[in-house]
Protein backbone atom coordinates (compact mmCIF):
# COMPACT_ATOMS: atom_id res chain seq x y z
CA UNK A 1 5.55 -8.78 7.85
CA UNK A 2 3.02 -5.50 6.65
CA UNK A 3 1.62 -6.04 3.43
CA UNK A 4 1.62 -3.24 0.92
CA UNK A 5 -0.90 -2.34 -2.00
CA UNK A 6 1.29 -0.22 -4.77
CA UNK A 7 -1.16 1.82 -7.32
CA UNK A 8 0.82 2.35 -10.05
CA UNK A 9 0.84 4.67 -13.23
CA UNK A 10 2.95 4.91 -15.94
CA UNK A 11 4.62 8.13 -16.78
CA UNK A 12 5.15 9.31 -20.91
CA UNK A 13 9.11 7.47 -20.36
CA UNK A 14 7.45 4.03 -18.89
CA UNK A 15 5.02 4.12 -22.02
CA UNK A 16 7.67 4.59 -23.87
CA UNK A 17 9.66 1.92 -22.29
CA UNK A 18 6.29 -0.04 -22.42
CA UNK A 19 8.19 -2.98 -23.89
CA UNK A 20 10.89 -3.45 -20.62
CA UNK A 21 7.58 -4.16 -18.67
CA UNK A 22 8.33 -7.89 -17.28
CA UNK A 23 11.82 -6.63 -17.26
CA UNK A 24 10.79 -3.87 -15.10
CA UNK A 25 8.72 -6.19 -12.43
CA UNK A 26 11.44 -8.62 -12.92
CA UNK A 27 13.77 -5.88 -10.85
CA UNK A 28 11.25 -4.59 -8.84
CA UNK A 29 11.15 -8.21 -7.59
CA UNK A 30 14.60 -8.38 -6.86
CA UNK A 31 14.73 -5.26 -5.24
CA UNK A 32 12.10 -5.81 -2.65
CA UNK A 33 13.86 -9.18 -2.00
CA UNK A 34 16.90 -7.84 -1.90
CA UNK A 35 15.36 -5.19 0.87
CA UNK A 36 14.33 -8.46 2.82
CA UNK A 37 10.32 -8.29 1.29
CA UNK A 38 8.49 -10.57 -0.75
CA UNK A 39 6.33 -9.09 -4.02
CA UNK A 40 3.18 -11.31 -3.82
CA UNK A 41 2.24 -10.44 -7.02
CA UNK A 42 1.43 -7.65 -9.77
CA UNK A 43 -1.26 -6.97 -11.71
CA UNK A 44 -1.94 -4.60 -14.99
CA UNK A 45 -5.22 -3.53 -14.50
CA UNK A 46 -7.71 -0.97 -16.37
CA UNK A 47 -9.20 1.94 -14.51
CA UNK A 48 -7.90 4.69 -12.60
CA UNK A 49 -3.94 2.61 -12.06
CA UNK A 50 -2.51 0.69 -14.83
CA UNK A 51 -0.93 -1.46 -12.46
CA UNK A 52 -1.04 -2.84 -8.99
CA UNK A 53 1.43 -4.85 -6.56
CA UNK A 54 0.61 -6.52 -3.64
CA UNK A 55 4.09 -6.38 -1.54
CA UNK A 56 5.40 -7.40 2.05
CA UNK A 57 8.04 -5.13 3.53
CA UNK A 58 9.64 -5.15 7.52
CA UNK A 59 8.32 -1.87 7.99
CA UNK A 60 6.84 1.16 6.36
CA UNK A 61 10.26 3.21 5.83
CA UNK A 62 11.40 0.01 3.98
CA UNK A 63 8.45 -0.05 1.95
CA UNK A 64 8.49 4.19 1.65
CA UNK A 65 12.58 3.65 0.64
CA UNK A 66 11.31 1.19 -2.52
CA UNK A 67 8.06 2.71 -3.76
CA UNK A 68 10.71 6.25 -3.45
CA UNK A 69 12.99 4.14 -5.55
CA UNK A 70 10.86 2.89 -7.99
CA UNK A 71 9.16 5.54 -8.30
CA UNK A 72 13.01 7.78 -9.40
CA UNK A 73 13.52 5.76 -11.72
CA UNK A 74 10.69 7.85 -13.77
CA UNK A 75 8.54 5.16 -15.43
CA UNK A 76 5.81 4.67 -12.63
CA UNK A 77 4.56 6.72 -10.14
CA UNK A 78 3.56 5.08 -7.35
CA UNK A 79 0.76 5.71 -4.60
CA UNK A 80 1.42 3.15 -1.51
CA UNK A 81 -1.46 2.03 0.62
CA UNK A 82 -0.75 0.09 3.97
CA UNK A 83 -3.14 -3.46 3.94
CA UNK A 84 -4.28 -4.97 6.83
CA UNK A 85 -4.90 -9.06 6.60
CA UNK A 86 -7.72 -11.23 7.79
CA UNK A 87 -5.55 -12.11 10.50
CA UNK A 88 -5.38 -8.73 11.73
CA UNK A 89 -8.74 -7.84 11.68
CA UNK A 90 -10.07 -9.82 14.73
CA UNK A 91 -7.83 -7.47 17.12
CA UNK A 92 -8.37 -4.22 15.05
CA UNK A 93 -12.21 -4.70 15.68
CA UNK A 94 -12.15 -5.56 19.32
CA UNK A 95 -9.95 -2.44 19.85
CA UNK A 96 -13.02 -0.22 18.29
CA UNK A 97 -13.31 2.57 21.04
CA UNK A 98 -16.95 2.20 22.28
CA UNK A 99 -17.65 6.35 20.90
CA UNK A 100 -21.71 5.47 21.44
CA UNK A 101 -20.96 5.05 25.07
CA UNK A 102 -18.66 8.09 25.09
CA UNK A 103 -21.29 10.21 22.64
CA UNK A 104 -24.17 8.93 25.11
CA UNK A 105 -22.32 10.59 28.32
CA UNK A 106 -21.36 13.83 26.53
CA UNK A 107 -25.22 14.21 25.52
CA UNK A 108 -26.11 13.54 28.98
CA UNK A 109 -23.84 16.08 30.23
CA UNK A 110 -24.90 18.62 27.74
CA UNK A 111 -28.75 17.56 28.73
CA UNK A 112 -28.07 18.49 32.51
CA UNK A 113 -26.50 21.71 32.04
């Protein structure tokens, strides 16, 4: 299943519902599960998001439908990045286009003309 990073910040209503808080990730939770994901876990954080969420969703509208959702409900808003595992990374890199071989025969042709 994709895993999700969620880079969250809290609107003036979520700091005023500041309280809710494990509420809130409490039905976050449920909702992801309920959309057949998993929330791996969820972090308050200082810096640039107050919060992030690590997520797993069957595909990106899924996970576009509940950062949308969560996001409407006006305490967060919610950037979404797309995470690619360890497990994934052996075939990214060996699917690397070779663009030194590519960039060597377009200066080679631009050489000769």
């Amino acid at each position: 299943m994709p895993s999700y990073v969620l880079l969250l910040n809290y609107t003036d209503e979520g700091m005023r519902n500041i309280k809710y808080l494990p509420q809130h990730v409490n039905a976050f939770r449920q909702a992801i599960e309920i959309a057949g994901g998993h929330l791996s876990n969820v972090f308050l954080t200082m810096g640039q998001f107050d919060m992030v969420a690590v997520a797993e969703a069957a595909s990106d509208e899924v996970c576009a439908s509940i950062a949308l959702g969560l996001s409407s409900l006006g305490n967060v808003r919610c950037t979404t990045l797309k995470a690619f595992g360890e497990t994934d990374l052996p075939h990214i890199v060996e699917n690397i286009p070779s663009l030194e071989d590519e960039f060597s025969r377009i200066l080679k042709e631009f050489r000769s003309a």
